[in-house]
N, C-alpha and C. Protein backbone atom coordinates (compact mmCIF):
# COMPACT_ATOMS: atom_id res chain seq x y z
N UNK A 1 -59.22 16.35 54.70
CA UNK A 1 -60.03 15.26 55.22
C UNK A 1 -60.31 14.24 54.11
N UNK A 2 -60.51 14.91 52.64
CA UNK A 2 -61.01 13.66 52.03
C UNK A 2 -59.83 12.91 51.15
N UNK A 3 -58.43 13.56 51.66
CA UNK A 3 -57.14 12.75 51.39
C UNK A 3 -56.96 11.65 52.28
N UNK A 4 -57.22 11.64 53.47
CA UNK A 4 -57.22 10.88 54.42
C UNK A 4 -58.29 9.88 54.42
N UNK A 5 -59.25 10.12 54.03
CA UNK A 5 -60.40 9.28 53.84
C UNK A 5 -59.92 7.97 52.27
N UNK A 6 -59.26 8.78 51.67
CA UNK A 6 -58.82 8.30 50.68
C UNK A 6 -57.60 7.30 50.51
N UNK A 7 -56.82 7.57 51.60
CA UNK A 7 -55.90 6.96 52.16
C UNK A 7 -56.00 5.97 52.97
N UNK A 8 -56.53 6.40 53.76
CA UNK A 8 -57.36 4.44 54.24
C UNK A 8 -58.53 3.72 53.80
N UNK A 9 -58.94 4.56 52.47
CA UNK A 9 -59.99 3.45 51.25
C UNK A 9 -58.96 2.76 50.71
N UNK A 10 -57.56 3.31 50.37
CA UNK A 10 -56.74 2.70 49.80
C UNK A 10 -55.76 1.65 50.88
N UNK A 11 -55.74 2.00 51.89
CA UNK A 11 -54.89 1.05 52.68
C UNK A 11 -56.00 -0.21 53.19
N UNK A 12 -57.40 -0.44 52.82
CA UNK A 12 -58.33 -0.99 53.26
C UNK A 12 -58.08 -1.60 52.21
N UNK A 13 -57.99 -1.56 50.92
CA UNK A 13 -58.23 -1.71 49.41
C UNK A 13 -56.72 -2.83 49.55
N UNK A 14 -55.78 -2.59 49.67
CA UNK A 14 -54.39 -2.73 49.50
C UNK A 14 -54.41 -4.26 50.80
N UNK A 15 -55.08 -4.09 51.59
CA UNK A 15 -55.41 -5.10 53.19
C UNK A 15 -55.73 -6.09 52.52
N UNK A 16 -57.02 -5.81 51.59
CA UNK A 16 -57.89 -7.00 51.09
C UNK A 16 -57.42 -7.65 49.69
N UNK A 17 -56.70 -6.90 49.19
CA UNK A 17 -55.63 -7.05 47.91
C UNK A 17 -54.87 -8.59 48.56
N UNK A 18 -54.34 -8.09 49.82
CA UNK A 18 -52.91 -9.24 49.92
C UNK A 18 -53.89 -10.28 50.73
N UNK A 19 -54.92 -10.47 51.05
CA UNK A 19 -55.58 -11.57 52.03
C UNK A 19 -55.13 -11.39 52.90
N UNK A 20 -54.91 -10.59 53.91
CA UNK A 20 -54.43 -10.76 54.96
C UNK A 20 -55.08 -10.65 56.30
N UNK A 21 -55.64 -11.96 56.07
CA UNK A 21 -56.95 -12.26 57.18
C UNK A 21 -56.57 -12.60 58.40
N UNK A 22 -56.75 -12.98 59.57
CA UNK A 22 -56.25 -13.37 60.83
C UNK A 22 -56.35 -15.30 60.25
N UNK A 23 -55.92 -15.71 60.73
CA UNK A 23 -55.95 -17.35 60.64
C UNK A 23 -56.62 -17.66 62.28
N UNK A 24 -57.40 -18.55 62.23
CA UNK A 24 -57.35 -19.58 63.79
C UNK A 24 -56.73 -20.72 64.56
N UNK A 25 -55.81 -20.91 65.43
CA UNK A 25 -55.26 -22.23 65.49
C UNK A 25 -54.90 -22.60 66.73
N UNK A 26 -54.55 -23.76 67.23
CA UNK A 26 -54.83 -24.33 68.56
C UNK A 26 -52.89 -24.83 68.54
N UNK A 27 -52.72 -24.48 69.91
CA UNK A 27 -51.07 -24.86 70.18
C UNK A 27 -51.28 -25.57 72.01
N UNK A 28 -51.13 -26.88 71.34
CA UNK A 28 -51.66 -28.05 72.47
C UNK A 28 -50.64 -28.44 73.08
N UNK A 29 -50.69 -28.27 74.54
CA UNK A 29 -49.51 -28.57 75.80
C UNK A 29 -49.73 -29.92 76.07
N UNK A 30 -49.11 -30.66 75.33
CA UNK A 30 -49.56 -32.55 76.13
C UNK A 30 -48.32 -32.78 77.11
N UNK A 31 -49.06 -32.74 78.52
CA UNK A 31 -48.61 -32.75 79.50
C UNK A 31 -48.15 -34.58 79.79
N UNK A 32 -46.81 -34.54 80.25
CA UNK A 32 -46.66 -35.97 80.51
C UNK A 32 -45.77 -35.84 82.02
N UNK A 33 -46.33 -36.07 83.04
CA UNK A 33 -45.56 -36.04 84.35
C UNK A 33 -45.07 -34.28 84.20
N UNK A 34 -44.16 -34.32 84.41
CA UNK A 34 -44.00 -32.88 84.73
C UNK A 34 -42.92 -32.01 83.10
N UNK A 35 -43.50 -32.74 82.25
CA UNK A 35 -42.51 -32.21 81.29
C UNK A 35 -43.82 -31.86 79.94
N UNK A 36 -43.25 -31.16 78.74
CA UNK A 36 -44.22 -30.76 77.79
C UNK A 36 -43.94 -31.40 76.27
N UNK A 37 -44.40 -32.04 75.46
CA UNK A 37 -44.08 -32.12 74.40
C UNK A 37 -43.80 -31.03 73.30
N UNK A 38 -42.54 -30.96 72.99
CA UNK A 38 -41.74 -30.17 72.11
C UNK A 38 -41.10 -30.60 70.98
N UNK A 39 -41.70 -30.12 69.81
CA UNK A 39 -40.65 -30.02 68.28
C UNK A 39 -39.96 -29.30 67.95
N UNK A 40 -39.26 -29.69 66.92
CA UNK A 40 -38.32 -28.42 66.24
C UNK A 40 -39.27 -27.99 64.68
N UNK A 41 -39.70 -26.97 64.42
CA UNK A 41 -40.42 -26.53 62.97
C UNK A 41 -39.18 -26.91 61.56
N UNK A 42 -39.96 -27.23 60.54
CA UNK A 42 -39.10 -27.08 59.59
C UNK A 42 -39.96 -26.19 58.45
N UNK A 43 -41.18 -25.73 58.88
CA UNK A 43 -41.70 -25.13 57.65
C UNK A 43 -42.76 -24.25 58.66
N UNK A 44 -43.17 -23.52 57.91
CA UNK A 44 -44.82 -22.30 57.99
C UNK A 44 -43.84 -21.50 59.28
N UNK A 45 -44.94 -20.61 59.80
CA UNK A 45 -44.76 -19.65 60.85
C UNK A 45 -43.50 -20.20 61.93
N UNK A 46 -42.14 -19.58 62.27
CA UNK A 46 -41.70 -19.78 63.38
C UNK A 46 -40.58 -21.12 62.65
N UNK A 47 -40.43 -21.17 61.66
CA UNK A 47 -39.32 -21.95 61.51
C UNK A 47 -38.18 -22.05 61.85
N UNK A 48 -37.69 -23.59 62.33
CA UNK A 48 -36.03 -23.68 63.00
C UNK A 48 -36.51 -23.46 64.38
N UNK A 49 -37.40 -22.90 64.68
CA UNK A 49 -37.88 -22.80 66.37
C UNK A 49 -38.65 -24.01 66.74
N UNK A 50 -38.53 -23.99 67.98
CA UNK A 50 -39.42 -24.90 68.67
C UNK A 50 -40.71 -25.06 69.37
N UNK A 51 -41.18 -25.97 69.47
CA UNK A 51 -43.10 -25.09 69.28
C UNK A 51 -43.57 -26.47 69.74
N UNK A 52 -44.70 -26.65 70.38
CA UNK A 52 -45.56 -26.81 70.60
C UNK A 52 -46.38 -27.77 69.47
N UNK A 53 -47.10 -29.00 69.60
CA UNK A 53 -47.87 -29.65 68.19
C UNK A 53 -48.80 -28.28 68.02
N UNK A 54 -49.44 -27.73 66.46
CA UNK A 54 -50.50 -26.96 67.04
C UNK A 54 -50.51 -27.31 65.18
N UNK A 55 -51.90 -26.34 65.14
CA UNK A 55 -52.37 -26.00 63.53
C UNK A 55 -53.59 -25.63 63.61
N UNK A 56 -54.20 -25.28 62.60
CA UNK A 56 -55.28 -24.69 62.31
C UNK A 56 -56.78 -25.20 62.51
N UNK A 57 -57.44 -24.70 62.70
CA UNK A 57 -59.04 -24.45 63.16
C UNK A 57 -59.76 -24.73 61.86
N UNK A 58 -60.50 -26.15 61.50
CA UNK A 58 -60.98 -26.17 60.67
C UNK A 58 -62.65 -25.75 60.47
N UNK A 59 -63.47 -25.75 59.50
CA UNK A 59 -64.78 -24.60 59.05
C UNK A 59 -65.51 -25.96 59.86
N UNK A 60 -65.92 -25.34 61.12
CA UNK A 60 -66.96 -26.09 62.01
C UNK A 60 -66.59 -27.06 63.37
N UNK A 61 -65.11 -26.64 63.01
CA UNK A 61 -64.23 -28.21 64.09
C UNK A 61 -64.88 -27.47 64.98
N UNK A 62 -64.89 -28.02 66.69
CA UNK A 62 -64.95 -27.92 67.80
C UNK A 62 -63.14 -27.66 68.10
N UNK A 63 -62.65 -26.94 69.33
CA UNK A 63 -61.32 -26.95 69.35
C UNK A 63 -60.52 -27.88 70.02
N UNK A 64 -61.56 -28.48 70.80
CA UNK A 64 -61.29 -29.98 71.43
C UNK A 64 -60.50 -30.74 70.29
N UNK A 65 -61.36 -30.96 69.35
CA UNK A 65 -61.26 -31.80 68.27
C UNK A 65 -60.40 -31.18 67.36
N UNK A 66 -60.02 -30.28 67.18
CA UNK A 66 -58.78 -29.52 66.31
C UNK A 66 -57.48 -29.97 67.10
N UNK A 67 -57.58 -29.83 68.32
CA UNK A 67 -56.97 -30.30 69.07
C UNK A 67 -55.99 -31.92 68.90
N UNK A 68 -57.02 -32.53 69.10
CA UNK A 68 -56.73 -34.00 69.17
C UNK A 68 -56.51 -34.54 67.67
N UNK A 69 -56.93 -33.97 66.49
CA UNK A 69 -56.76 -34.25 65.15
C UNK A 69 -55.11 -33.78 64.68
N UNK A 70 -54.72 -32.60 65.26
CA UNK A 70 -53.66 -31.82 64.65
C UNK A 70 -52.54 -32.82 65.73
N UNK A 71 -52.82 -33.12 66.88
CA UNK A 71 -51.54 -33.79 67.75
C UNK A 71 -51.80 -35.27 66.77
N UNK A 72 -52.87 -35.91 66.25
CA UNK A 72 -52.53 -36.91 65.95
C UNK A 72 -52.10 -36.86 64.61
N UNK A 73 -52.01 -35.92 63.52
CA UNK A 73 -51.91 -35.81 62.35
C UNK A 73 -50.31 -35.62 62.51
N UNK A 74 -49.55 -34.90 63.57
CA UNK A 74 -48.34 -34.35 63.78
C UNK A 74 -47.54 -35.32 64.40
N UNK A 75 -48.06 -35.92 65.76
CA UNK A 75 -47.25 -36.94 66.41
C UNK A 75 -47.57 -38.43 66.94
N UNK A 76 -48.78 -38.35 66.33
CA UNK A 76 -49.63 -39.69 66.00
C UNK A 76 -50.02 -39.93 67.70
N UNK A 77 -50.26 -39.49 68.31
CA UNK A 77 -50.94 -39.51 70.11
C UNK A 77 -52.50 -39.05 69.64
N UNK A 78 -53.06 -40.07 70.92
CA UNK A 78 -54.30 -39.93 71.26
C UNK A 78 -54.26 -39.31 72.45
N UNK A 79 -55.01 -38.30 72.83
CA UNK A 79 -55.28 -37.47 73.75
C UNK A 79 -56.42 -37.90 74.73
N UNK A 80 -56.72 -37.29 76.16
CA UNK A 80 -57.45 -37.51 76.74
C UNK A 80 -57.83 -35.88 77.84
N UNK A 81 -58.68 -35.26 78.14
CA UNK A 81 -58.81 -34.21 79.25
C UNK A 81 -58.29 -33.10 78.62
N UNK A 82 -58.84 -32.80 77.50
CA UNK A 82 -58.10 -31.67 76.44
C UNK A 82 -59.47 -30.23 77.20
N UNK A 83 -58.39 -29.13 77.30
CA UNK A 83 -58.88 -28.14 78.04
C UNK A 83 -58.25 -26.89 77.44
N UNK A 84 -59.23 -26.08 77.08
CA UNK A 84 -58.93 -25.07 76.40
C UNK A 84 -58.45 -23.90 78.18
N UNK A 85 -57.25 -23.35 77.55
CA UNK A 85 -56.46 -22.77 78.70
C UNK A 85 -56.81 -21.12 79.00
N UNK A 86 -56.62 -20.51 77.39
CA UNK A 86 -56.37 -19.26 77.37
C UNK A 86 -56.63 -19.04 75.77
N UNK A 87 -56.27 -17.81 75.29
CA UNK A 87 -56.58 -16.89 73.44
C UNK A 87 -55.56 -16.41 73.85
N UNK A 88 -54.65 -16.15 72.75
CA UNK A 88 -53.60 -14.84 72.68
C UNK A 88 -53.82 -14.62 70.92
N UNK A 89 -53.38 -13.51 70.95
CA UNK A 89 -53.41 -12.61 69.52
C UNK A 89 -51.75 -12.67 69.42
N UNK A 90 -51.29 -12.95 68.26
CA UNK A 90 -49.91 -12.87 67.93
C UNK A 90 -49.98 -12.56 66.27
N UNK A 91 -48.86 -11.39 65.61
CA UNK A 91 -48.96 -11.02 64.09
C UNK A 91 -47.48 -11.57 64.05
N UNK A 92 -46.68 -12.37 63.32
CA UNK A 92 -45.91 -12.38 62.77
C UNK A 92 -45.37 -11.84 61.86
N UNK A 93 -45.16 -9.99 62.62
CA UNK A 93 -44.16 -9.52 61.24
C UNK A 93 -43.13 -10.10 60.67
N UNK A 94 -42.05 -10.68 61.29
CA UNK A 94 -40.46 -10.68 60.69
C UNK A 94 -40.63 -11.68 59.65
N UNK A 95 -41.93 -12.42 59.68
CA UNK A 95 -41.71 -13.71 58.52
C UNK A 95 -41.76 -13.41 56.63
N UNK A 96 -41.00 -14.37 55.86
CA UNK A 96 -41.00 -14.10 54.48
C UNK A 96 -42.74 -13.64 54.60
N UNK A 97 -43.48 -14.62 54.96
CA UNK A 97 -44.88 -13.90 54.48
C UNK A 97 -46.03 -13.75 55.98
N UNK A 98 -45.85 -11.97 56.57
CA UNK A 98 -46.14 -12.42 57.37
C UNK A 98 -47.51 -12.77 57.73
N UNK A 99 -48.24 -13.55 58.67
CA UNK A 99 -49.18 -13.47 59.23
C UNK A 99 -49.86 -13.59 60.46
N UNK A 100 -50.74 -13.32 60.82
CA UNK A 100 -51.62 -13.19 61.94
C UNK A 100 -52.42 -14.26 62.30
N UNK A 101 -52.05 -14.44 63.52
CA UNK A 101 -53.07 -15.70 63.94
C UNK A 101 -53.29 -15.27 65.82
N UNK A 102 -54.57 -15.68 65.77
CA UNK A 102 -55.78 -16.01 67.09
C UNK A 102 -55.65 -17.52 67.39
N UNK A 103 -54.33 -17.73 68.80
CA UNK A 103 -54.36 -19.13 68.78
C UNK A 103 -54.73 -19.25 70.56
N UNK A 104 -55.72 -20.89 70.39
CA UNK A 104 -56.14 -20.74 71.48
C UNK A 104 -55.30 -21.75 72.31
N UNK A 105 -54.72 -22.01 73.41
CA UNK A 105 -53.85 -22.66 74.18
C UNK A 105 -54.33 -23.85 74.89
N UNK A 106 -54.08 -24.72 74.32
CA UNK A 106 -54.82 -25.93 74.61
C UNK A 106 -53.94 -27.48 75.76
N UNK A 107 -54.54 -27.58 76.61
CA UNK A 107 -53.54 -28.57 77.62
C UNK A 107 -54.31 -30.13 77.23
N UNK A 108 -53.51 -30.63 77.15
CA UNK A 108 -54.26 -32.34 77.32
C UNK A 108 -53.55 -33.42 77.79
N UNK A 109 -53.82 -34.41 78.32
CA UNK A 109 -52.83 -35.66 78.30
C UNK A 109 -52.71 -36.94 77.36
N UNK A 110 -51.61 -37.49 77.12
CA UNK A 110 -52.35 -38.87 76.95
C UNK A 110 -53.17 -39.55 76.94
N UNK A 111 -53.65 -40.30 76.20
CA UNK A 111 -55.19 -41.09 76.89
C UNK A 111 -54.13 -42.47 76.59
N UNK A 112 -52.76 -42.89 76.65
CA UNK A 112 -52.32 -44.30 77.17
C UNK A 112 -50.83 -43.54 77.47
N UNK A 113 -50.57 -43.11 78.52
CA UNK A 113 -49.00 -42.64 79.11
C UNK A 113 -47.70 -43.55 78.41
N UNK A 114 -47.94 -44.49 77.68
CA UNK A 114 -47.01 -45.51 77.22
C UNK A 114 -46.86 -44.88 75.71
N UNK A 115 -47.90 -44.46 75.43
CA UNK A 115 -47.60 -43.92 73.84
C UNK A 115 -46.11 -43.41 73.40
N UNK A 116 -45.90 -43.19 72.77
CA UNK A 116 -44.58 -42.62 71.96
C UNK A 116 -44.69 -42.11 71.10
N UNK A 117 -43.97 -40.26 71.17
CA UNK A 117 -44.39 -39.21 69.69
C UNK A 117 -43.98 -39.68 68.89
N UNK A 118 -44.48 -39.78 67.60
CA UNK A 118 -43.39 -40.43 66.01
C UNK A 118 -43.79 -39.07 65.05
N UNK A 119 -42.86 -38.65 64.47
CA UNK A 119 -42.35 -37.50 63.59
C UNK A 119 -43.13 -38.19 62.31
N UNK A 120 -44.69 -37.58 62.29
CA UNK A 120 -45.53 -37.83 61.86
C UNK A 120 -45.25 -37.33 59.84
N UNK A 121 -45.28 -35.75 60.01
CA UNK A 121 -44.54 -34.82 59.58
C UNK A 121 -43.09 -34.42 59.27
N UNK A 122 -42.48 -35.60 58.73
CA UNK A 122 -40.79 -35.48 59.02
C UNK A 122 -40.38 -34.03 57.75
N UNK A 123 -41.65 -33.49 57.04
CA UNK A 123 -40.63 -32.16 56.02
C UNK A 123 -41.39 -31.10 56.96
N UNK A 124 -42.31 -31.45 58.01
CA UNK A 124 -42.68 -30.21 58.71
C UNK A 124 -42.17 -30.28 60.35
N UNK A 125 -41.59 -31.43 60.56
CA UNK A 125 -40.73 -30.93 62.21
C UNK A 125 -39.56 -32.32 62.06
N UNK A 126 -38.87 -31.86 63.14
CA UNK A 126 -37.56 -32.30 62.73
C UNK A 126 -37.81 -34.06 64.01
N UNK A 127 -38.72 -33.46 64.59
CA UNK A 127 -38.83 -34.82 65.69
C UNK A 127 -39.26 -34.13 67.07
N UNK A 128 -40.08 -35.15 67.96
CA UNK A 128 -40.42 -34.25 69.20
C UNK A 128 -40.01 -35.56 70.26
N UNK A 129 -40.09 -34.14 71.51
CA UNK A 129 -39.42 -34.67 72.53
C UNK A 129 -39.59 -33.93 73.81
N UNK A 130 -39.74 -34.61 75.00
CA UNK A 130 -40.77 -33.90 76.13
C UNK A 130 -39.33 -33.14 76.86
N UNK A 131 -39.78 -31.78 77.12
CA UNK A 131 -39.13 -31.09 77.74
C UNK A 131 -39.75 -30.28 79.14
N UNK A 132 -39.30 -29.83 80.39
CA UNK A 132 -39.39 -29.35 81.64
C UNK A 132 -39.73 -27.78 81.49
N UNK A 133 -41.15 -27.73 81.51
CA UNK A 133 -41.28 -26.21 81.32
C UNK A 133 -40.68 -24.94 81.60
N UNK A 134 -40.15 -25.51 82.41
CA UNK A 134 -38.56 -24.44 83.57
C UNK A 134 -37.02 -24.48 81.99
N UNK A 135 -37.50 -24.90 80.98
CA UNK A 135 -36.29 -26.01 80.68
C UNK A 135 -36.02 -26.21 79.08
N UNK A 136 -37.00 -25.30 78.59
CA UNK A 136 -37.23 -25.27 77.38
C UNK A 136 -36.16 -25.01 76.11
N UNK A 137 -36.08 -25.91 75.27
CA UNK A 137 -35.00 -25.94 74.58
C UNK A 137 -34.88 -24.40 73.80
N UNK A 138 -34.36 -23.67 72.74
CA UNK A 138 -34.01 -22.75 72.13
C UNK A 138 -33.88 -22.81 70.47
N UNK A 139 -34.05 -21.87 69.98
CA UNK A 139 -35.14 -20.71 70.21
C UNK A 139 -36.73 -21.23 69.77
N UNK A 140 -37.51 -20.69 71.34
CA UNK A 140 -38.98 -20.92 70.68
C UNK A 140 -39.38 -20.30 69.86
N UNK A 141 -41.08 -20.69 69.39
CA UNK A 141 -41.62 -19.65 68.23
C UNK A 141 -41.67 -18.45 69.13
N UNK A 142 -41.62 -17.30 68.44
CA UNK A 142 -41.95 -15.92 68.56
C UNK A 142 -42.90 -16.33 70.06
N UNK A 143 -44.59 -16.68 69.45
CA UNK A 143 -45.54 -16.66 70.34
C UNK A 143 -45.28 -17.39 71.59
N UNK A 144 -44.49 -18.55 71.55
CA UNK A 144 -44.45 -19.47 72.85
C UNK A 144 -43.41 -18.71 73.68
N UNK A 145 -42.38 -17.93 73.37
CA UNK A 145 -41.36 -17.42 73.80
C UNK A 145 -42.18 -16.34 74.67
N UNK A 146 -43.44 -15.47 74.37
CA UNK A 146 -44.31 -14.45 74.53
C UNK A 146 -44.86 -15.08 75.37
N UNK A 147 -45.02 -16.12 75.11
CA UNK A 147 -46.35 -16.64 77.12
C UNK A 147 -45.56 -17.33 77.95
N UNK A 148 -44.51 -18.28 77.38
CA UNK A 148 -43.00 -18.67 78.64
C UNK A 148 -42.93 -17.08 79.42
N UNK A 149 -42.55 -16.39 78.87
CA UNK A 149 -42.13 -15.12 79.56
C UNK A 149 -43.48 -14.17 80.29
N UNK A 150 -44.27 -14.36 79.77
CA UNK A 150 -45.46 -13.84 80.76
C UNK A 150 -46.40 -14.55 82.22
N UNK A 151 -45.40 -15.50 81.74
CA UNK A 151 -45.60 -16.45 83.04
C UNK A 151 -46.59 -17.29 83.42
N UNK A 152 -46.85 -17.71 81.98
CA UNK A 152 -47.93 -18.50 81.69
C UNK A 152 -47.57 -19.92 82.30
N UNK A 153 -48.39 -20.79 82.77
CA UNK A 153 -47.84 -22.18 82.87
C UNK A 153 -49.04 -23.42 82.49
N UNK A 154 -48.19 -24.25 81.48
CA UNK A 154 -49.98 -24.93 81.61
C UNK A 154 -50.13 -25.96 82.44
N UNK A 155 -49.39 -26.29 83.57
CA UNK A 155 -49.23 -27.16 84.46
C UNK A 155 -50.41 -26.36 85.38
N UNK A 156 -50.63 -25.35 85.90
CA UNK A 156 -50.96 -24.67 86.72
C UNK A 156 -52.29 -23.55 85.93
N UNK A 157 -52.28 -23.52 85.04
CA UNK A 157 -53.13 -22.45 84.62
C UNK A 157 -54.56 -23.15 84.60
N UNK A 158 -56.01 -21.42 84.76
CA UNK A 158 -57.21 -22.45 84.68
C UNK A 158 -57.72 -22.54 83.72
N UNK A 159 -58.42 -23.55 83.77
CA UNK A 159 -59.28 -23.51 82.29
C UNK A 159 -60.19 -22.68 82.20
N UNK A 160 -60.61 -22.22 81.22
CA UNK A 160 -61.56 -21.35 80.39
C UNK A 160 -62.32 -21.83 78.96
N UNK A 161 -63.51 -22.72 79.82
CA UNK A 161 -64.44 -23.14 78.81
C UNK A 161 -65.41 -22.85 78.30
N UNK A 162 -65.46 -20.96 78.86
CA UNK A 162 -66.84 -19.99 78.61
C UNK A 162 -67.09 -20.23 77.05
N UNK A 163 -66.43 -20.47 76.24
CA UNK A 163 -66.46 -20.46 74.65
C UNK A 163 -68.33 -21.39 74.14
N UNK A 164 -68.96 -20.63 73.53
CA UNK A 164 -70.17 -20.84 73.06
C UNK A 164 -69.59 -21.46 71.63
N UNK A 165 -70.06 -22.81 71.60
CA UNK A 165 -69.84 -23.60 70.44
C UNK A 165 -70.90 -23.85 69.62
């Protein structure tokens, strides 16, 4: 018993050694008519795949506003009717470094339908471009590939704004 006890002081010890904390981050569906805005990654989690604008949860943001900061920091759009969808838990083993992230699924539109994405980020995505959720280009990230296939839709899904801010 007190090898075992000893063994996960040390695998607890070894956890907190590498930082390997969960991260928080928002992966925003900007809905335009019946199609989704889509990039290609060139860097962090899920590279060479295609994904969704999304990024991280900053110390106090609201996720609305993580939201609308990270689509405009990425593809320079202003948002409008941003609605938190769903949470999924996803760990990225296979990556050089992997990690864990709590991302929450976020739908919004335009707030001027005339806008146009610009490759905000040209060493972190290769360029975006609205694709047919039925229709999705190849290969997504790990996680988006995980809720396409669970039959997630954010055309259709409800919102969930129980979240205490």
């Amino acid at each position: 018993m007190l090898i075992i006890r000893y063994m996960q002081a040390a695998l607890v010890h070894d956890f907190m050694e590498c930082d390997k904390v969960p991260q928080v981050a928002v992966a925003v569906f900007i809905l335009k008519g019946e199609k989704v805005l889509v990039g290609k990654r060139l860097a962090g989690a899920g590279t060479s795949c295609f994904s969704v604008p999304s990024g991280h949860l900053e110390f106090g943001e609201v996720f609305e506003e993580c939201a609308a900061r990270e689509v405009m920091e990425e593809a320079g759009l202003e948002l409008k009717n941003i609605q938190t969808l769903k949470v999924i838990n996803h760990v990225f083993h296979n990556e050089a470094k992997p990690s864990h992230y709590v991302v929450l699924l976020i739908r919004a539109e335009l707030s001027d339908p005339d806008q146009i994405p610009e490759n905000v980020e040209p060493d972190r995505c290769e360029g975006w471009d609205w694709y047919e959720w039925n229709d999705m280009p190849k290969p997504l990230t790990p996680p988006l590939q995980l809720i396409l296939n669970s039959g997630f839709n954010p055309f259709s899904a409800d919102v969930h704004n129980e979240c205490f801010q």
